[in-house]
Protein backbone atom coordinates (compact mmCIF):
# COMPACT_ATOMS: atom_id res chain seq x y z
CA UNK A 1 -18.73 27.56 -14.58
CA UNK A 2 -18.14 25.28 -17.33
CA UNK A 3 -20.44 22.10 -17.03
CA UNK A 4 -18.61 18.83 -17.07
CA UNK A 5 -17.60 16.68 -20.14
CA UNK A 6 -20.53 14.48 -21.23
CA UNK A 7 -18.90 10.44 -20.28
CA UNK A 8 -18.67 8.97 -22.99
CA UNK A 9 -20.16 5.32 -22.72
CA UNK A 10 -19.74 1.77 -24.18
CA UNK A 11 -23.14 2.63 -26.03
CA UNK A 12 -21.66 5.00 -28.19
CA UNK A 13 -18.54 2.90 -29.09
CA UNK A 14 -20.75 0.55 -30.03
CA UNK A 15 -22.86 3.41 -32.02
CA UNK A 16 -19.24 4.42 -34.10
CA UNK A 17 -18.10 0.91 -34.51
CA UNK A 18 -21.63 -0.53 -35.80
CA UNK A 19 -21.83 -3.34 -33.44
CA UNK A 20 -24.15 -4.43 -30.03
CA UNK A 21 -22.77 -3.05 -26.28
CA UNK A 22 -21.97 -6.70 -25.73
CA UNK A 23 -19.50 -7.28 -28.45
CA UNK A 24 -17.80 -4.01 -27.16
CA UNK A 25 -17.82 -5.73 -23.50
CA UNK A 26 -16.14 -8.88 -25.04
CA UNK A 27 -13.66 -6.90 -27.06
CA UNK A 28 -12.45 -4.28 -24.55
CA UNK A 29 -12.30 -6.57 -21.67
CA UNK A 30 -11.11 -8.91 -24.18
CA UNK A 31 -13.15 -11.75 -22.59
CA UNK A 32 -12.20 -15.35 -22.82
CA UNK A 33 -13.67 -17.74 -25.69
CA UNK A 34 -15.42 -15.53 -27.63
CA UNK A 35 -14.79 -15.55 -31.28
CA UNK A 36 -14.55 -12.02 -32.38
CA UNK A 37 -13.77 -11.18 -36.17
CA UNK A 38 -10.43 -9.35 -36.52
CA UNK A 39 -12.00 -6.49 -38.52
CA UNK A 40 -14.95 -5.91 -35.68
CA UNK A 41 -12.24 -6.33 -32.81
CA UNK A 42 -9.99 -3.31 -35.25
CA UNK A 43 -12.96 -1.27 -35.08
CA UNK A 44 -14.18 -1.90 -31.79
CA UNK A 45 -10.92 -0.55 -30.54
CA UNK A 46 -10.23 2.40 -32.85
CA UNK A 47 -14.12 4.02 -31.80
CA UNK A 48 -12.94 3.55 -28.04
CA UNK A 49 -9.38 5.77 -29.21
CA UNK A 50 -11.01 8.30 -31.04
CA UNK A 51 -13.85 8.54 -28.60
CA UNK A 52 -11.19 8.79 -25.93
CA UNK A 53 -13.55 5.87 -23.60
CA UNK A 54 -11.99 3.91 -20.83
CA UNK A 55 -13.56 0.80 -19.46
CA UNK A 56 -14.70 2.08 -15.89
CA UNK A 57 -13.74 -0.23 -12.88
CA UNK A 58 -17.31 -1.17 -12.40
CA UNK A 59 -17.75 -2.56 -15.75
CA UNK A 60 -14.36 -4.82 -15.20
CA UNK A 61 -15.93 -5.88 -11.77
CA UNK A 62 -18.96 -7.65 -13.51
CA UNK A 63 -16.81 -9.06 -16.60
CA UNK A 64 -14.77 -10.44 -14.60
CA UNK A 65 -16.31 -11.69 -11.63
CA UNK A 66 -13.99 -9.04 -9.06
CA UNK A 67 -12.41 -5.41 -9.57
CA UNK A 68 -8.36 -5.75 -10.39
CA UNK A 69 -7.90 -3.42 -7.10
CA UNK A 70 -4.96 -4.83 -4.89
CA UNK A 71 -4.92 -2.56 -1.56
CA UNK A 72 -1.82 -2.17 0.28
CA UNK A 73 -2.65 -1.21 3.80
CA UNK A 74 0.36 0.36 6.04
CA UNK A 75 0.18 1.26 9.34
CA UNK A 76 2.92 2.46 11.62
CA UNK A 77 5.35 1.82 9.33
CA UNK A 78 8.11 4.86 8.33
CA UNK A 79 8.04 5.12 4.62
CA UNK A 80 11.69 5.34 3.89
CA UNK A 81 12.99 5.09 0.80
CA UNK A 82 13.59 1.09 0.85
CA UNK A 83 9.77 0.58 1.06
CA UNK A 84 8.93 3.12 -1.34
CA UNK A 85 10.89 1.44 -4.16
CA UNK A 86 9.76 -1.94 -2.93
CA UNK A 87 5.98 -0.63 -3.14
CA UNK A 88 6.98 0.69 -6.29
CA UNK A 89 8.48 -2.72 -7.75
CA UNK A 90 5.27 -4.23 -6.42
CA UNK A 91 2.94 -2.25 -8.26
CA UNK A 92 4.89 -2.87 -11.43
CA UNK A 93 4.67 -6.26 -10.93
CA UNK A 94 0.95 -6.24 -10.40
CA UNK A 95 0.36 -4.20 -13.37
CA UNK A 96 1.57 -7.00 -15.89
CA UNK A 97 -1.15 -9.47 -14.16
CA UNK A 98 -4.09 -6.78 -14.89
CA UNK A 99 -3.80 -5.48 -11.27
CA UNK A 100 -4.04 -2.18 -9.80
CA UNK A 101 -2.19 -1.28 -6.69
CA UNK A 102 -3.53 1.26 -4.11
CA UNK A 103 -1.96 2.00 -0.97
CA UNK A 104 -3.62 3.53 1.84
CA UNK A 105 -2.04 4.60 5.23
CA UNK A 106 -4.02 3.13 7.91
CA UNK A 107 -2.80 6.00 10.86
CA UNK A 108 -3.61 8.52 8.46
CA UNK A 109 -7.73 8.62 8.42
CA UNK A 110 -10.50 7.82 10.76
CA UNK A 111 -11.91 5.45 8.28
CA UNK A 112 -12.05 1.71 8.57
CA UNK A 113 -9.94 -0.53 6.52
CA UNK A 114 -13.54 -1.68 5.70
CA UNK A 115 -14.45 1.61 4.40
CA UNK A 116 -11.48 2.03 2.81
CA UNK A 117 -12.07 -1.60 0.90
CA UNK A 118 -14.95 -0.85 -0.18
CA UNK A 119 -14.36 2.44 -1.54
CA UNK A 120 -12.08 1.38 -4.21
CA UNK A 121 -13.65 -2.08 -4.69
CA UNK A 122 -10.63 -4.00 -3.71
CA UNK A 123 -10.30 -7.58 -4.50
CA UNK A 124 -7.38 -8.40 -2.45
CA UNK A 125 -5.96 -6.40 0.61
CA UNK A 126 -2.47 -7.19 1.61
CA UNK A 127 -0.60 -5.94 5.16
CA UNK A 128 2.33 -5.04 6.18
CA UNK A 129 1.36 -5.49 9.53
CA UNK A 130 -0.91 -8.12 11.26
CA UNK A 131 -4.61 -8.15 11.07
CA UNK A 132 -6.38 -7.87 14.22
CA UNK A 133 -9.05 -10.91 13.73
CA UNK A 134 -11.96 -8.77 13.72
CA UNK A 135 -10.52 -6.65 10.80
CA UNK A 136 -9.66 -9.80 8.91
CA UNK A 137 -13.12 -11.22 9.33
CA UNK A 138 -14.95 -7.60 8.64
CA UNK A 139 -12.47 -7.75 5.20
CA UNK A 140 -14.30 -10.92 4.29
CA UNK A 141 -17.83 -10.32 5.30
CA UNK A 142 -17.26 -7.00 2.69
CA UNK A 143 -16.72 -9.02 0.05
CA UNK A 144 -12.29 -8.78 -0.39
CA UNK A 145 -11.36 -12.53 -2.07
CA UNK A 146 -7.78 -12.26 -0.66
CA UNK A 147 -6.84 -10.61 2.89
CA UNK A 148 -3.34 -11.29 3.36
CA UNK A 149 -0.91 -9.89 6.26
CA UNK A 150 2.92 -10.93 5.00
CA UNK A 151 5.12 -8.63 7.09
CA UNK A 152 6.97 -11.09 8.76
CA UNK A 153 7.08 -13.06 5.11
CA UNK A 154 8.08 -9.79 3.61
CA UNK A 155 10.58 -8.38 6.48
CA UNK A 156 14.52 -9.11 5.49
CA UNK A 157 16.44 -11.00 8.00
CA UNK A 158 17.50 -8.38 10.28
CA UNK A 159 20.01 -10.10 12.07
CA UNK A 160 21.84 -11.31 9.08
CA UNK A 161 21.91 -7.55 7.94
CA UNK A 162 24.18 -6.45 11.21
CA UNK A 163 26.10 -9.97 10.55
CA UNK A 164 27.00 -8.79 7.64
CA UNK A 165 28.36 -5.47 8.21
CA UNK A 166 30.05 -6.77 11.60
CA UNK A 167 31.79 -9.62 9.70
CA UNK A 168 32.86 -7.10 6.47
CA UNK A 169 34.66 -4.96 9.90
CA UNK A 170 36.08 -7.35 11.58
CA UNK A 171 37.22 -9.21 8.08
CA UNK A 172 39.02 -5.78 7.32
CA UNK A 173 41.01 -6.07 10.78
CA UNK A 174 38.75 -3.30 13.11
CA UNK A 175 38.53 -5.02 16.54
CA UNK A 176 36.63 -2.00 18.09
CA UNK A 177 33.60 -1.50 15.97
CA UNK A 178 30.38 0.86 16.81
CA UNK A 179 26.91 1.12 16.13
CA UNK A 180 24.74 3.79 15.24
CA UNK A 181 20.91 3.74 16.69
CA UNK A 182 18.14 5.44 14.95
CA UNK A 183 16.20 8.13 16.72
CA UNK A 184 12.74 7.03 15.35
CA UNK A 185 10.70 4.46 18.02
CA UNK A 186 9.25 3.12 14.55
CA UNK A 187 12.84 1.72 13.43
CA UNK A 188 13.35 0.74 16.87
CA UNK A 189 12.25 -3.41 16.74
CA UNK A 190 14.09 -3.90 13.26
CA UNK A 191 17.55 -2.12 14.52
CA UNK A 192 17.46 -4.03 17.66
CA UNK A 193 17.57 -7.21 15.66
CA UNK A 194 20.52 -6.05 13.52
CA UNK A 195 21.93 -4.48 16.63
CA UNK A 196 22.02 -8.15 18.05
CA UNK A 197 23.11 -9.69 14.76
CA UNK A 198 26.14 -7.21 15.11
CA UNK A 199 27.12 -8.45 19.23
CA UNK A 200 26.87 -12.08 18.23
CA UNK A 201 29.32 -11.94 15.45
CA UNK A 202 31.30 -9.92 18.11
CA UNK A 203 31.28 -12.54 20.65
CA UNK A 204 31.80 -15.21 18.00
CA UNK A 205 35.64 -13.22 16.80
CA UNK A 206 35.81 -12.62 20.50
CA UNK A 207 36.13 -8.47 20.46
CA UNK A 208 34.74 -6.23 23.08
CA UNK A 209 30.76 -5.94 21.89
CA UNK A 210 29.58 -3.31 19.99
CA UNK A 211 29.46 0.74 21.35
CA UNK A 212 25.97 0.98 20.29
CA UNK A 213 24.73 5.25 20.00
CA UNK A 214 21.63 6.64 18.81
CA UNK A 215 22.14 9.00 16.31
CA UNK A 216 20.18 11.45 14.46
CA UNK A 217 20.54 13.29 10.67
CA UNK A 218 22.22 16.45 12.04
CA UNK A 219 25.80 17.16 11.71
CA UNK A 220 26.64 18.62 15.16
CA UNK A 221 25.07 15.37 16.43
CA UNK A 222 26.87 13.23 14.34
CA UNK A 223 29.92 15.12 15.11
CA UNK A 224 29.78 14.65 19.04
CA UNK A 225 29.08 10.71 18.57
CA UNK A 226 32.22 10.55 16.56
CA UNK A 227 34.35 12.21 19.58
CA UNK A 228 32.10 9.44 21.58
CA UNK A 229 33.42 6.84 18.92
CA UNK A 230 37.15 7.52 18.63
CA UNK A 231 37.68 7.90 22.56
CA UNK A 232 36.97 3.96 22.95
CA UNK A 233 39.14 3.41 20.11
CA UNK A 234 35.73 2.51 17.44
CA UNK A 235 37.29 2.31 14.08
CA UNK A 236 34.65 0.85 12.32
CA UNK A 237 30.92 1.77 12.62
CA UNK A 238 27.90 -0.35 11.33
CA UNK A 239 25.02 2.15 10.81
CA UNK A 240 21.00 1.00 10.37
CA UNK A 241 20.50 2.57 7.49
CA UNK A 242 22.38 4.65 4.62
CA UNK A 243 20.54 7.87 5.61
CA UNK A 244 22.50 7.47 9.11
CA UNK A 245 25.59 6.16 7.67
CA UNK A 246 25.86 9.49 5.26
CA UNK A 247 25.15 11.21 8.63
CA UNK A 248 28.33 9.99 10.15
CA UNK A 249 30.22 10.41 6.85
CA UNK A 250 28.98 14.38 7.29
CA UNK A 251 30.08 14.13 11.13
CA UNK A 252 33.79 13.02 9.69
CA UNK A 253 34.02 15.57 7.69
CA UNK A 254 33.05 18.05 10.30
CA UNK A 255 36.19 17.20 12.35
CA UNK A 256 38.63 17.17 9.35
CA UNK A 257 38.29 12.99 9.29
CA UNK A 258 38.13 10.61 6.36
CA UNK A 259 36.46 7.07 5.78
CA UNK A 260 37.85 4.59 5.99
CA UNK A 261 40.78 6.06 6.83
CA UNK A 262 39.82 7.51 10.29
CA UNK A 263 36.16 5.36 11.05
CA UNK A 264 35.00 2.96 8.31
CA UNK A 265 31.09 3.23 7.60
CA UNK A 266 28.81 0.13 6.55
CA UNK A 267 25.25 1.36 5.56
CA UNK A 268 21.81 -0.64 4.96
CA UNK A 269 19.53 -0.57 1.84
CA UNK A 270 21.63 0.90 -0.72
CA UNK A 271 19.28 3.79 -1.54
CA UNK A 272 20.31 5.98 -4.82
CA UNK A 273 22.29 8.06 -3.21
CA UNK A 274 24.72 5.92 -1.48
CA UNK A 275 27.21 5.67 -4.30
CA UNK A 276 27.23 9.55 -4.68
CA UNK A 277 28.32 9.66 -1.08
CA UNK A 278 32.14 10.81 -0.43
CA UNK A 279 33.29 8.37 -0.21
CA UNK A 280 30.98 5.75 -2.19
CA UNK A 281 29.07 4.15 0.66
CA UNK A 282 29.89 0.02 1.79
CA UNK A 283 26.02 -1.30 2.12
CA UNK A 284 23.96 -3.93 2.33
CA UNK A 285 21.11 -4.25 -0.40
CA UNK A 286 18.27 -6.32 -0.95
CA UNK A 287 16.63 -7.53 -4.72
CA UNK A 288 13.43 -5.07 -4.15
CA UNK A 289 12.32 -5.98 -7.50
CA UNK A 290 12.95 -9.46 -7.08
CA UNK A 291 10.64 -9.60 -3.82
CA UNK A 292 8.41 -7.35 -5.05
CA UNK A 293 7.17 -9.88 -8.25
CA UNK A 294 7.23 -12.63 -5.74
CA UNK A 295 4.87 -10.95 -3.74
CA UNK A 296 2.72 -9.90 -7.31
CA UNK A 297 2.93 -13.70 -7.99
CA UNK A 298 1.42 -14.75 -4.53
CA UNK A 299 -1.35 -12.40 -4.70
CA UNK A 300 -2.72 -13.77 -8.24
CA UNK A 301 -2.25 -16.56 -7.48
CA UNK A 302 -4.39 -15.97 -3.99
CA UNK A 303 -7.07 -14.64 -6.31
CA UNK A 304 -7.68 -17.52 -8.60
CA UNK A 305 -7.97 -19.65 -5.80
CA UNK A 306 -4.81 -21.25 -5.74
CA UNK A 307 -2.29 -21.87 -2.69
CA UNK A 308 -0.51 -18.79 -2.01
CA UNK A 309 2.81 -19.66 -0.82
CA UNK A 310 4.76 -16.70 1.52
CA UNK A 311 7.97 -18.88 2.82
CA UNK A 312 10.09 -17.33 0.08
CA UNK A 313 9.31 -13.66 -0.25
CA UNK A 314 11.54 -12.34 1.95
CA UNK A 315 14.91 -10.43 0.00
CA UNK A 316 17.92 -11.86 1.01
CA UNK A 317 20.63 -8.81 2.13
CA UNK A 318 24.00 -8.82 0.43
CA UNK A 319 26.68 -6.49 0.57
CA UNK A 320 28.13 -3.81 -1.83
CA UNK A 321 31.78 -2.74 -0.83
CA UNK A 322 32.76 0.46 -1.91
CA UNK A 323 34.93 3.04 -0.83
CA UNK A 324 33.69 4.06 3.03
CA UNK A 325 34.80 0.38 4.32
């Protein structure tokens, strides 16, 4: 078995560039007020590239006075392809402030969030989901700077996302419109809210409410729930999300039907493949990137003491027509 690399350490940078282990310290965690000659600083950094050295977390922790570890903690939450690209957005956004996102699913393990915190040294731990009190406080007493739950912050108005596909319908002249459930308990709290957004723009136009079925990813599903659909005269169906929306565009095609032609479709979260849908799916997006740096922002700004402020994270939905409504 081949023995492991000798780690190579900020002594022998310091060794190939000619200078003290502190000056390397100064120069690679390019420290604050220190007056470091161009021409040491150029060699300083060319011995760490040709020795191939990275600054280890540990060493950042003391320079700095924390680690640059941001941990995202979900739990119970369905990663679907919306929170995946906001995640992703969010971590982008932390890496231009020096911070390092790591996510950890909280169902997944036995270990604490504690445990967990401690682990990877994180600075800052931000939730989805509430803290229980006694997590919050066991957060603190391990040493996190920021602990920070922003799910309800973070969470899109849900019952302006069914108001907007009901009013797109109803503007397009469908007076019998449906609704299409997910199966997953998980989804369950957010499509009731959108569910509700879509009855009380219903009762505002004065139509018959919503025909509201749960509906899975399979086409023989999705095919019955369209008979279900076009024997109380639906002709226009508001679905949670896109996944469930391409569902029903697969049940249409199943019975020889076209949107919009034959039952209009509205989707939720625009996800990549919405616009190679047939046709192009109508959905409602939401500025990922736009939430995600707001977030980024909040969280610095947590960690250098300052007033975080949460009232404006949310994204706001908006719709993209295209050619299934």
């Amino acid at each position: 078995m081949k023995p492991p690399a000798k780690r190579i350490t900020s002594a022998d940078v310091a060794r190939a560039a000619g200078v003290s282990q502190t000056t390397v310290s100064f120069v690679l965690n390019d420290k604050p007020g220190q007056r470091i000659p161009a021409d040491t600083r150029r060699r300083v950094l060319e011995a760490a590239r040709q020795l191939n050295y990275r600054v280890r977390g540990s060493a950042r922790t003391l320079a700095a006075g924390r680690s640059n570890v941001v941990l995202l903690a979900l739990s119970g939450m369905p990663i679907g392809p919306s929170v995946s690209r906001f995640i992703e957005h969010f971590g982008s956004a932390l890496a231009t402030r020096g911070l390092t996102l790591v996510t950890h699913l909280v169902a997944s393990t036995a270990r604490t969030l504690e445990d967990v915190s401690a682990a990877v040294d994180a600075s800052a731990v931000i939730g989805l989901d509430p803290f229980d009190e006694p997590t919050a406080e066991g957060l603190r007493q391990a040493g996190v700077d920021l602990v920070l739950a922003v799910g309800a912050d973070l969470s899109p108005p849900q019952m302006e996302v069914g108001r907007l596909q009901a009013r797109h319908l109803l503007d397009d002249g469908h007076r019998r419109i449906g609704y299409a459930l997910p199966e997953l308990p998980a989804f369950r709290p957010w499509a009731g809210d959108r569910l509700r957004g879509v009855l009380e723009v219903c009762a505002e136009r004065g139509v018959d409410p919503a025909v509201a079925q749960t509906m899975g990813l399979s086409g023989a599903q999705a095919g019955r729930d369209i008979a279900a659909w076009r024997s109380q005269s639906v002709t226009g169906v508001c679905a949670f999300n896109d996944e469930i929306a391409i569902a029903v565009l697969a049940g249409l095609r199943a019975h020889g039907l076209t949107a919009p032609d034959d039952l209009a479709v509205v989707g939720v979260d625009d996800i990549p493949v919405a616009r190679l849908a047939a046709p192009p799916l109508t959905t409602v997006s939401f500025d990922l990137a736009a939430a995600g740096a707001r977030l980024a922002e909040a969280v610095a700004a947590g960690l250098e003491g300052n007033d975080v402020e949460l009232s404006m994270l949310a994204p706001e939905p908006h719709l993209l027509v295209r050619g299934s409504a």
